[in-house]
PDB file of N, CA and C in Angstrom:
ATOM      1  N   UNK A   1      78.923 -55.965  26.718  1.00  0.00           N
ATOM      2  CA  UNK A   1      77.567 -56.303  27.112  1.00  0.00           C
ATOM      3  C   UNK A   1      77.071 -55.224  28.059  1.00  0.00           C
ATOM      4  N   UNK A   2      75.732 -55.294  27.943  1.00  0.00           N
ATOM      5  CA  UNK A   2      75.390 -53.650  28.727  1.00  0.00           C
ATOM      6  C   UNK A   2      73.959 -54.288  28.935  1.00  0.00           C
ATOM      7  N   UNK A   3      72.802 -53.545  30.011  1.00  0.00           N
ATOM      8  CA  UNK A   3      71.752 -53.796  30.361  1.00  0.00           C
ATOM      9  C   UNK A   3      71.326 -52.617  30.627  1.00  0.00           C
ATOM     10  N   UNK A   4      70.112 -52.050  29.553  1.00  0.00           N
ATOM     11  CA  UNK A   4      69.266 -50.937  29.611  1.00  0.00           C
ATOM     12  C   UNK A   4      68.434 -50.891  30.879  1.00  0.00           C
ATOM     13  N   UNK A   5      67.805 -50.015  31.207  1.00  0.00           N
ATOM     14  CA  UNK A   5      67.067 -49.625  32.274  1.00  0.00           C
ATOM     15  C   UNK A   5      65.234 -50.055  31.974  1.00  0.00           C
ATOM     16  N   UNK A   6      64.831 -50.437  32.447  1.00  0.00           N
ATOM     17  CA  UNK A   6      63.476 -50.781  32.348  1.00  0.00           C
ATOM     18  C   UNK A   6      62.894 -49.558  31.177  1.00  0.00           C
ATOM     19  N   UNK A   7      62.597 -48.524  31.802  1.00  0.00           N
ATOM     20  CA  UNK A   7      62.510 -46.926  30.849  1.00  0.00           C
ATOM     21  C   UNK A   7      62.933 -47.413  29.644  1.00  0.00           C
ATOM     22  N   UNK A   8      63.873 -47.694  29.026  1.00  0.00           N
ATOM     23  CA  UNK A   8      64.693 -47.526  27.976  1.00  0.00           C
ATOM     24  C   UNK A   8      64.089 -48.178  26.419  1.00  0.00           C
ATOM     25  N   UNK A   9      63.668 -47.540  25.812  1.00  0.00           N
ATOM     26  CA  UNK A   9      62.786 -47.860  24.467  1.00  0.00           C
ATOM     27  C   UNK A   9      63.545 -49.070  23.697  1.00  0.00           C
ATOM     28  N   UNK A  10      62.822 -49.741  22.706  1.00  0.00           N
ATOM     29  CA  UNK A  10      63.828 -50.358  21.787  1.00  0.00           C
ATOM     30  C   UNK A  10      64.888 -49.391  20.844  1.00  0.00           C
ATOM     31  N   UNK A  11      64.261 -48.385  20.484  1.00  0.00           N
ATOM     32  CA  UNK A  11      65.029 -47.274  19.352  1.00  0.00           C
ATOM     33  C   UNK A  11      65.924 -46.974  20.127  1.00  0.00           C
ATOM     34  N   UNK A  12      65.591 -46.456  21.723  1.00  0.00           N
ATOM     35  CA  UNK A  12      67.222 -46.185  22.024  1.00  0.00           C
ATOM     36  C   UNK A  12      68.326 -47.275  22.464  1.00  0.00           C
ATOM     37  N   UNK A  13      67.532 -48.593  22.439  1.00  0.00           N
ATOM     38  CA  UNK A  13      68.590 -49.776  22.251  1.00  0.00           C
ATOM     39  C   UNK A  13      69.524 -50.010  21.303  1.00  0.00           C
ATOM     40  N   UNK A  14      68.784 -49.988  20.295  1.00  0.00           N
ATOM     41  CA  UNK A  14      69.105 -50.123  18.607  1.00  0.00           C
ATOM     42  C   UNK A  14      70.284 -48.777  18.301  1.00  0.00           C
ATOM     43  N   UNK A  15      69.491 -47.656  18.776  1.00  0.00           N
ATOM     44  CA  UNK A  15      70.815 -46.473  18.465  1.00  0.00           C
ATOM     45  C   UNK A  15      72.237 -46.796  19.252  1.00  0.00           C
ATOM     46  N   UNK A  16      71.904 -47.239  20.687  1.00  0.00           N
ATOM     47  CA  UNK A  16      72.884 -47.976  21.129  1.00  0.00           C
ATOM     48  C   UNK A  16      73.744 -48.667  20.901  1.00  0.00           C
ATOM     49  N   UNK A  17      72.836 -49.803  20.556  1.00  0.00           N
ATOM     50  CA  UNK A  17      74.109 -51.015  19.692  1.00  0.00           C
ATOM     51  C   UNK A  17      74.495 -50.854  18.909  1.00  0.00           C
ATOM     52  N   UNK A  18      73.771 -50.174  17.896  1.00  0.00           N
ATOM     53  CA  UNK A  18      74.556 -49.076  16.634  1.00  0.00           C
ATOM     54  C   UNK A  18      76.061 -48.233  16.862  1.00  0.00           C
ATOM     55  N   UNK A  19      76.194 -47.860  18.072  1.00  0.00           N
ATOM     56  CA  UNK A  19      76.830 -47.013  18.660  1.00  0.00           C
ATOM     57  C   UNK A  19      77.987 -46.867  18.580  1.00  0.00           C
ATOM     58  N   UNK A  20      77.582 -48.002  19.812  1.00  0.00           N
ATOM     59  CA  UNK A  20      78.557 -49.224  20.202  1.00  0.00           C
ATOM     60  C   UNK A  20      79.782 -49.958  19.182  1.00  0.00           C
ATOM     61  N   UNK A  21      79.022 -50.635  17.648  1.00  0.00           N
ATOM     62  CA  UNK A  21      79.000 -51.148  17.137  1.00  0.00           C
ATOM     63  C   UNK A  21      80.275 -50.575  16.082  1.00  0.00           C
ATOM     64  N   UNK A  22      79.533 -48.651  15.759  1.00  0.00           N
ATOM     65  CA  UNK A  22      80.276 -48.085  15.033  1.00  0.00           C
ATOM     66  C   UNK A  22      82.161 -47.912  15.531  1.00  0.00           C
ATOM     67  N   UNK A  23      81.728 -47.764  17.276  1.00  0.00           N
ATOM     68  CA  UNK A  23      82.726 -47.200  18.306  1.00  0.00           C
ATOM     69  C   UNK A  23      84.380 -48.990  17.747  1.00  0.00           C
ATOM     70  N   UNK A  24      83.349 -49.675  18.117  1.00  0.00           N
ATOM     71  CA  UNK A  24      84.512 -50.390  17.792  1.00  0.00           C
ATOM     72  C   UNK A  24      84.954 -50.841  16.789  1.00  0.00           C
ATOM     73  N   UNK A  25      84.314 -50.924  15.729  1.00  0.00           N
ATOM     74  CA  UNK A  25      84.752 -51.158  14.258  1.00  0.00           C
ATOM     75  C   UNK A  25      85.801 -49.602  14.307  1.00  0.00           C
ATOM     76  N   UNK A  26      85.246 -48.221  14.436  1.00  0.00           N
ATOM     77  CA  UNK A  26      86.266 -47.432  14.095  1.00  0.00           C
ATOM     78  C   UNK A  26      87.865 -47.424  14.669  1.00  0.00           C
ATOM     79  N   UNK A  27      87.454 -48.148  16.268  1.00  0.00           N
ATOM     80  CA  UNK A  27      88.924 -49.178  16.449  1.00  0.00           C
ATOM     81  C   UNK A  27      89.686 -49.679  16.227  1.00  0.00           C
ATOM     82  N   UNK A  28      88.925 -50.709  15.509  1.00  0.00           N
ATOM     83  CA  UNK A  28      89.853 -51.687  15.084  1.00  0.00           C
ATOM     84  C   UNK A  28      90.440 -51.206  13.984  1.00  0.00           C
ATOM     85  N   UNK A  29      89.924 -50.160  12.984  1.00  0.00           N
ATOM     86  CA  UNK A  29      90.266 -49.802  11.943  1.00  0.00           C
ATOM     87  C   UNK A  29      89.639 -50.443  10.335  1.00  0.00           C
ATOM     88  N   UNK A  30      88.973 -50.945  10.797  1.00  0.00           N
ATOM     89  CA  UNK A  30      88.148 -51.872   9.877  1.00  0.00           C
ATOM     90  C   UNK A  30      87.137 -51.362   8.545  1.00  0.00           C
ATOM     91  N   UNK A  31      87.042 -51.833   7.403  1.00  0.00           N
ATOM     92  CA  UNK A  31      86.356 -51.336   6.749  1.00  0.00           C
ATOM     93  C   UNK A  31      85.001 -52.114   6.458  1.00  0.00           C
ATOM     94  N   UNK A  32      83.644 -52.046   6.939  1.00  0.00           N
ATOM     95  CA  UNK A  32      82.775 -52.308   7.547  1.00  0.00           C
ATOM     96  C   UNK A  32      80.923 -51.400   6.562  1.00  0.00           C
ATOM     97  N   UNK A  33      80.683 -52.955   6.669  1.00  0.00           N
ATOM     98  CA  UNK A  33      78.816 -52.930   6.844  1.00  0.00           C
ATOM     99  C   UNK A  33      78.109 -53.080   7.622  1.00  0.00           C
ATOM    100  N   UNK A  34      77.519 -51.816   8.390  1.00  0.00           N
ATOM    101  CA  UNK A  34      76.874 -52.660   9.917  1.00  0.00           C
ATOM    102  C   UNK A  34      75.248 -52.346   9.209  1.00  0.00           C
ATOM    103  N   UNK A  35      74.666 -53.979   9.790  1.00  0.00           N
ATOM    104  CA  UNK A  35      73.341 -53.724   9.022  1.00  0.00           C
ATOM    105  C   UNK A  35      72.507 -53.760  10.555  1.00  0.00           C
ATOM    106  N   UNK A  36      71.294 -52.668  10.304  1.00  0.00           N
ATOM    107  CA  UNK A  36      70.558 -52.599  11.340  1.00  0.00           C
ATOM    108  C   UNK A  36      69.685 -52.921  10.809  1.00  0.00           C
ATOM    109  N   UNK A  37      68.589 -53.343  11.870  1.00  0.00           N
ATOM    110  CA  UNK A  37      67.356 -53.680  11.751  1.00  0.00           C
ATOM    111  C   UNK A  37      66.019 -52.830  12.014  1.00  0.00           C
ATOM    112  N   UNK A  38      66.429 -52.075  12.400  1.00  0.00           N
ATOM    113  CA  UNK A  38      65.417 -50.965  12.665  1.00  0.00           C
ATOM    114  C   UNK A  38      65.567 -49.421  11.311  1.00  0.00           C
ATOM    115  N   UNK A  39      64.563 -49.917  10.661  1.00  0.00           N
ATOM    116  CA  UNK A  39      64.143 -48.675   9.455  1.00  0.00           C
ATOM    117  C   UNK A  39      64.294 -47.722  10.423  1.00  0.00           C
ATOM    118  N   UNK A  40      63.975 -47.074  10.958  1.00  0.00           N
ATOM    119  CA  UNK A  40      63.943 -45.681  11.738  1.00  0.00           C
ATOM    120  C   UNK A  40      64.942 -45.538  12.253  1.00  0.00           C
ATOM    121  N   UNK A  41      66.072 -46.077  12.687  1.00  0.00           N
ATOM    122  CA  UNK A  41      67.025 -45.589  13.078  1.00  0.00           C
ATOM    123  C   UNK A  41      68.056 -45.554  11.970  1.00  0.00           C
ATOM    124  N   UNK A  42      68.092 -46.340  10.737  1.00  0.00           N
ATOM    125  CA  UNK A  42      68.464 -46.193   9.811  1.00  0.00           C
ATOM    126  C   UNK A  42      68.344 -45.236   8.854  1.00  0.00           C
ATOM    127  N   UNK A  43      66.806 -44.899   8.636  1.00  0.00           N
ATOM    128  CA  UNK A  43      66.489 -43.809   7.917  1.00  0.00           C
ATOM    129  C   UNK A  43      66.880 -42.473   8.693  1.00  0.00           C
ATOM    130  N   UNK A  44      66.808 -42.844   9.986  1.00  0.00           N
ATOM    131  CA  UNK A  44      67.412 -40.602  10.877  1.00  0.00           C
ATOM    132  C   UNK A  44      68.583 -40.379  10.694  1.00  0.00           C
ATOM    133  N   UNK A  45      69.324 -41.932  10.840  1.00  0.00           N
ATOM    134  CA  UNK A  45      70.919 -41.491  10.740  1.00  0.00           C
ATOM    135  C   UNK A  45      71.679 -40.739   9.292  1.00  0.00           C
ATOM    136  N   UNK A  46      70.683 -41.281   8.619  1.00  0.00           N
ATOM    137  CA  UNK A  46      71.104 -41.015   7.178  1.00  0.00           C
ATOM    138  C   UNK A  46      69.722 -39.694   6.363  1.00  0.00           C
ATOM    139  N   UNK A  47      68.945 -39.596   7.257  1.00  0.00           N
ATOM    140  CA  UNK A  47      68.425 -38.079   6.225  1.00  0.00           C
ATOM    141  C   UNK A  47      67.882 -36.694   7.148  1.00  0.00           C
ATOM    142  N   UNK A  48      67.761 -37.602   7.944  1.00  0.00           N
ATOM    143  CA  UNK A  48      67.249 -36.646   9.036  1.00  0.00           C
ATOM    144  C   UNK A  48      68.108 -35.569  10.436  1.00  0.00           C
ATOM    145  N   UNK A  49      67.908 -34.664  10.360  1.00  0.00           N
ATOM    146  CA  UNK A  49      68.767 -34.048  11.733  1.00  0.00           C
ATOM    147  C   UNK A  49      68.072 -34.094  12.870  1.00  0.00           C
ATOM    148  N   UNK A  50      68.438 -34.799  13.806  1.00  0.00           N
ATOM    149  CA  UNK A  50      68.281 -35.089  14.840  1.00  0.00           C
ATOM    150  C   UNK A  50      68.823 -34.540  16.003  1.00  0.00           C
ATOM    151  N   UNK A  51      67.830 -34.178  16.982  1.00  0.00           N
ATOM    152  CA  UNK A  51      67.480 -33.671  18.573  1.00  0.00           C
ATOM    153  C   UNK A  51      67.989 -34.570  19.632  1.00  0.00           C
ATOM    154  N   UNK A  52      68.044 -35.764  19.087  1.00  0.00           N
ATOM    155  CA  UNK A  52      68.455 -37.488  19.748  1.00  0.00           C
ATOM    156  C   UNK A  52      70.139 -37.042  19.834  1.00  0.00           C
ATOM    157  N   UNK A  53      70.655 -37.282  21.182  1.00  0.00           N
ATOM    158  CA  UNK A  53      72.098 -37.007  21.581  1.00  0.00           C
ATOM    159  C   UNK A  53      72.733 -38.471  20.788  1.00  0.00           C
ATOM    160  N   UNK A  54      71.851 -39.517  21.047  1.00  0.00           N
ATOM    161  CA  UNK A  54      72.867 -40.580  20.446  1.00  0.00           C
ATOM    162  C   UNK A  54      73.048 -40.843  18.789  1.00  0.00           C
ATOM    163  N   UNK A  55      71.338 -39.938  18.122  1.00  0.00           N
ATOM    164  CA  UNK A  55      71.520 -40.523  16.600  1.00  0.00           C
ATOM    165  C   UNK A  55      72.523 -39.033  16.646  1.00  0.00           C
ATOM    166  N   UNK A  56      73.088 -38.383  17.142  1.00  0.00           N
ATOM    167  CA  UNK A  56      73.821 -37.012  16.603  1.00  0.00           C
ATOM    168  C   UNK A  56      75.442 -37.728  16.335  1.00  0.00           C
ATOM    169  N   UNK A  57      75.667 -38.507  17.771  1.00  0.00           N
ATOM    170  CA  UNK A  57      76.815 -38.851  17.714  1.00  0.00           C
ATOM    171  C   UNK A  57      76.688 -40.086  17.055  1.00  0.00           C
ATOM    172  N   UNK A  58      76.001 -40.819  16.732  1.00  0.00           N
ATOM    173  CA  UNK A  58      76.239 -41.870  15.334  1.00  0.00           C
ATOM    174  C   UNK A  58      76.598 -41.190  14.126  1.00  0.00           C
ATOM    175  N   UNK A  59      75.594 -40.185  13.663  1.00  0.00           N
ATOM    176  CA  UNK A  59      76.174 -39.547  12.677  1.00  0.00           C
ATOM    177  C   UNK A  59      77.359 -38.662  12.305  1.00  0.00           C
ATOM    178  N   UNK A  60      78.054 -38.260  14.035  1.00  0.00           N
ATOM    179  CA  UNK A  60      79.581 -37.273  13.471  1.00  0.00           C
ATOM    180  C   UNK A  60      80.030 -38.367  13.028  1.00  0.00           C
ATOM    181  N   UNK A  61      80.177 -40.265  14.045  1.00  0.00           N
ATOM    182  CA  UNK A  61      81.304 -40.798  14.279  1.00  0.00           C
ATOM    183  C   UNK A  61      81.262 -41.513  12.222  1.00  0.00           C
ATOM    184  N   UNK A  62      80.084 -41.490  11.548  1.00  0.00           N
ATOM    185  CA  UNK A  62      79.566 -41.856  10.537  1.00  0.00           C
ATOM    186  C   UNK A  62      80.514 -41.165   9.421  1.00  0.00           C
ATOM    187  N   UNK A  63      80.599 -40.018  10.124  1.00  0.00           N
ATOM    188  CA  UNK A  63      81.063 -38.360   9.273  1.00  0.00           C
ATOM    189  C   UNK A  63      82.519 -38.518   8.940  1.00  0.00           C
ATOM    190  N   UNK A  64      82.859 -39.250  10.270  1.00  0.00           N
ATOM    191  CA  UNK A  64      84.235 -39.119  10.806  1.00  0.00           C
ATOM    192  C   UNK A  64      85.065 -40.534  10.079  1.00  0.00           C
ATOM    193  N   UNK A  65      84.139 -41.665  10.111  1.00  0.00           N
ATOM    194  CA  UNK A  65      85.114 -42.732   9.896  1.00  0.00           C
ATOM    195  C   UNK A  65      84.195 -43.007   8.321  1.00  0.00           C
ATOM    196  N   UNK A  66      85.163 -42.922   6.969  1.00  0.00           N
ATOM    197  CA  UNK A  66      84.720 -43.129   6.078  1.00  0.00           C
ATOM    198  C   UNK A  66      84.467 -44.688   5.201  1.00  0.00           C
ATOM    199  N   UNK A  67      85.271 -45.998   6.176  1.00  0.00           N
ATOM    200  CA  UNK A  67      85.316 -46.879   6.049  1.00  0.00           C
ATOM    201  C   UNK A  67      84.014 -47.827   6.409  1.00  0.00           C
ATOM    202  N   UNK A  68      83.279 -46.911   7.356  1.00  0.00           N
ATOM    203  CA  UNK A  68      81.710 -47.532   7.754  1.00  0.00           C
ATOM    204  C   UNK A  68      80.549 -47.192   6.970  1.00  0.00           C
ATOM    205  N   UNK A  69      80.004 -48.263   6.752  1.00  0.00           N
ATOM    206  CA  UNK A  69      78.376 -48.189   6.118  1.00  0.00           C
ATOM    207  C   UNK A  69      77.478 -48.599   6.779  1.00  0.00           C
ATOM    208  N   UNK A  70      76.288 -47.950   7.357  1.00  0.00           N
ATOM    209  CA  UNK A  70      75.063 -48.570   7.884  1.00  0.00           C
ATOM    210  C   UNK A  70      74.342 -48.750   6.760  1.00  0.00           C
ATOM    211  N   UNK A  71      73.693 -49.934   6.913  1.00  0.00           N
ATOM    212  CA  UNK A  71      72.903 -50.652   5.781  1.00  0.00           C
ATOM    213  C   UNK A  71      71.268 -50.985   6.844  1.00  0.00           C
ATOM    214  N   UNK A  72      70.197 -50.882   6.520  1.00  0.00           N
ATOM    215  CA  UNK A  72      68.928 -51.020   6.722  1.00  0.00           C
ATOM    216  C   UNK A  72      68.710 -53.179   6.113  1.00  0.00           C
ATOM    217  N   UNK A  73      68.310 -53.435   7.221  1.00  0.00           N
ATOM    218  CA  UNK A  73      68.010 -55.014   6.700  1.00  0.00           C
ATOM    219  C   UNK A  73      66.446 -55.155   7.414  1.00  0.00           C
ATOM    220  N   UNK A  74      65.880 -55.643   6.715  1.00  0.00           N
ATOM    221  CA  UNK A  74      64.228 -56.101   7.076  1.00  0.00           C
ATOM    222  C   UNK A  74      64.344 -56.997   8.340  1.00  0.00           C
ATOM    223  N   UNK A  75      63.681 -57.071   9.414  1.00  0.00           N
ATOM    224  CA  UNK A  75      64.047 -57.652  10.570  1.00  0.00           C
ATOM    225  C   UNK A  75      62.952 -58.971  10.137  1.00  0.00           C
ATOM    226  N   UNK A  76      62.693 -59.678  11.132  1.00  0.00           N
ATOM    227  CA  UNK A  76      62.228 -61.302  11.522  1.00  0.00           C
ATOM    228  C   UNK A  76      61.647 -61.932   9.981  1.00  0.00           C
ATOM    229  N   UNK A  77      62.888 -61.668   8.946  1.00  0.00           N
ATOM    230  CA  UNK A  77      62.419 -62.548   7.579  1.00  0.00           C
ATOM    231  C   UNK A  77      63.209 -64.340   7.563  1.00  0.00           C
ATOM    232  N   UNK A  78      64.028 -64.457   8.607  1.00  0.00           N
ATOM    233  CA  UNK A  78      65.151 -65.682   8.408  1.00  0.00           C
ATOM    234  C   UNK A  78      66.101 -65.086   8.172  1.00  0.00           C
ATOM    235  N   UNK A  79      66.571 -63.950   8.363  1.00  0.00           N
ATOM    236  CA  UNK A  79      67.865 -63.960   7.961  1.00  0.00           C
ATOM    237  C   UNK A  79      68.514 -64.404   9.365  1.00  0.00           C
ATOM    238  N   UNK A  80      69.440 -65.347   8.930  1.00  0.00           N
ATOM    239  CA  UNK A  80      70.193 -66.227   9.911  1.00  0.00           C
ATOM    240  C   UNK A  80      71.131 -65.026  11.355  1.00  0.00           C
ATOM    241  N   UNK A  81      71.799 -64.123  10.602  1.00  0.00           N
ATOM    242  CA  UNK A  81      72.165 -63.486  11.389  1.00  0.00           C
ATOM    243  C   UNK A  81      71.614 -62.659  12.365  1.00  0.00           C
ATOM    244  N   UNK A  82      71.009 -62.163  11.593  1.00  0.00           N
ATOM    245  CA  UNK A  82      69.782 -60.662  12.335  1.00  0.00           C
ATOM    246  C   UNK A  82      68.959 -61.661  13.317  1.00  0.00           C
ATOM    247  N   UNK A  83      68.537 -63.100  13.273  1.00  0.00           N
ATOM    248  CA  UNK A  83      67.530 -64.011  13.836  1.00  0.00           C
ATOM    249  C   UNK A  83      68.399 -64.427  15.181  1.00  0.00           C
ATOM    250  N   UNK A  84      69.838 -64.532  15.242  1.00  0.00           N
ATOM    251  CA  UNK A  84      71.080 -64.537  16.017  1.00  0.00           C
ATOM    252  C   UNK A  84      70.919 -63.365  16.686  1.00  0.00           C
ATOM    253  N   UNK A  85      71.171 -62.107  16.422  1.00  0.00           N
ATOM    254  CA  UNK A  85      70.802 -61.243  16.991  1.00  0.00           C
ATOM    255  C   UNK A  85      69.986 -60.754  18.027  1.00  0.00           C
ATOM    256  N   UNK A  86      68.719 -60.906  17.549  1.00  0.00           N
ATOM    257  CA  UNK A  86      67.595 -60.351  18.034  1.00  0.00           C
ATOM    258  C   UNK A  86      67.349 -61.741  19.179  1.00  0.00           C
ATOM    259  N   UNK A  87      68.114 -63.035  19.152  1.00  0.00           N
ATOM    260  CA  UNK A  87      67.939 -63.970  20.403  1.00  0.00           C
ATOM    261  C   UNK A  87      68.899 -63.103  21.357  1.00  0.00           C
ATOM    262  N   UNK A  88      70.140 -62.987  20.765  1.00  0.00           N
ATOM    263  CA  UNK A  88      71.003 -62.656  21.759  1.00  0.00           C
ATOM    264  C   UNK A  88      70.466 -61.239  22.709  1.00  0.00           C
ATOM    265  N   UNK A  89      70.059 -60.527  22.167  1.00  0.00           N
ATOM    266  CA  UNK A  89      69.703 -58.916  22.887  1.00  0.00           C
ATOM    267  C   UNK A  89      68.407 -59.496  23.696  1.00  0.00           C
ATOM    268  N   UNK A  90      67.934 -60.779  23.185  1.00  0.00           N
ATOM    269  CA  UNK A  90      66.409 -60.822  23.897  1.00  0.00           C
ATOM    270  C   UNK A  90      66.931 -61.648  25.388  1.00  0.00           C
TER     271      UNK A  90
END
């Protein structure tokens, strides 16, 4: 659990928990779908080269562990989990 700084955008939340997310799945050793909710951080990690220190290091650790997939999910439709989510971070 972590608490951003007032300053701190949603995108660089999201790249965050992304981060985070990738950091310990590549831990555990796990072979893994992490679905985000944010199109834009989904779409940089995967086409775009990025200036962003954190989408850089999502994408080595992406590079690095071949067992992870980021997947893009449409945010506030009902999906039960992502709706779990977005209470918990709120």
């Amino acid at each position: 659990m972590a608490k951003l700084d007032s300053h701190n955008t949603i995108l660089q939340a999201d790249c965050l928990a992304l981060k985070e997310a990738i950091s310990w799945t590549s831990g555990q050793k796990l072979m893994a779908k992490l679905w985000c909710d944010s199109e834009s951080v989904a779409k940089t990690i995967i086409y775009r080269k990025s200036r962003n220190s954190i989408i850089h290091e999502i994408q080595i650790s992406l590079q690095d562990s071949l067992n992870i997939k980021v997947c893009w999910v449409e945010g506030h439709i009902g999906i039960a989990g992502n709706e779990a989510a977005d209470k918990s971070a709120n």
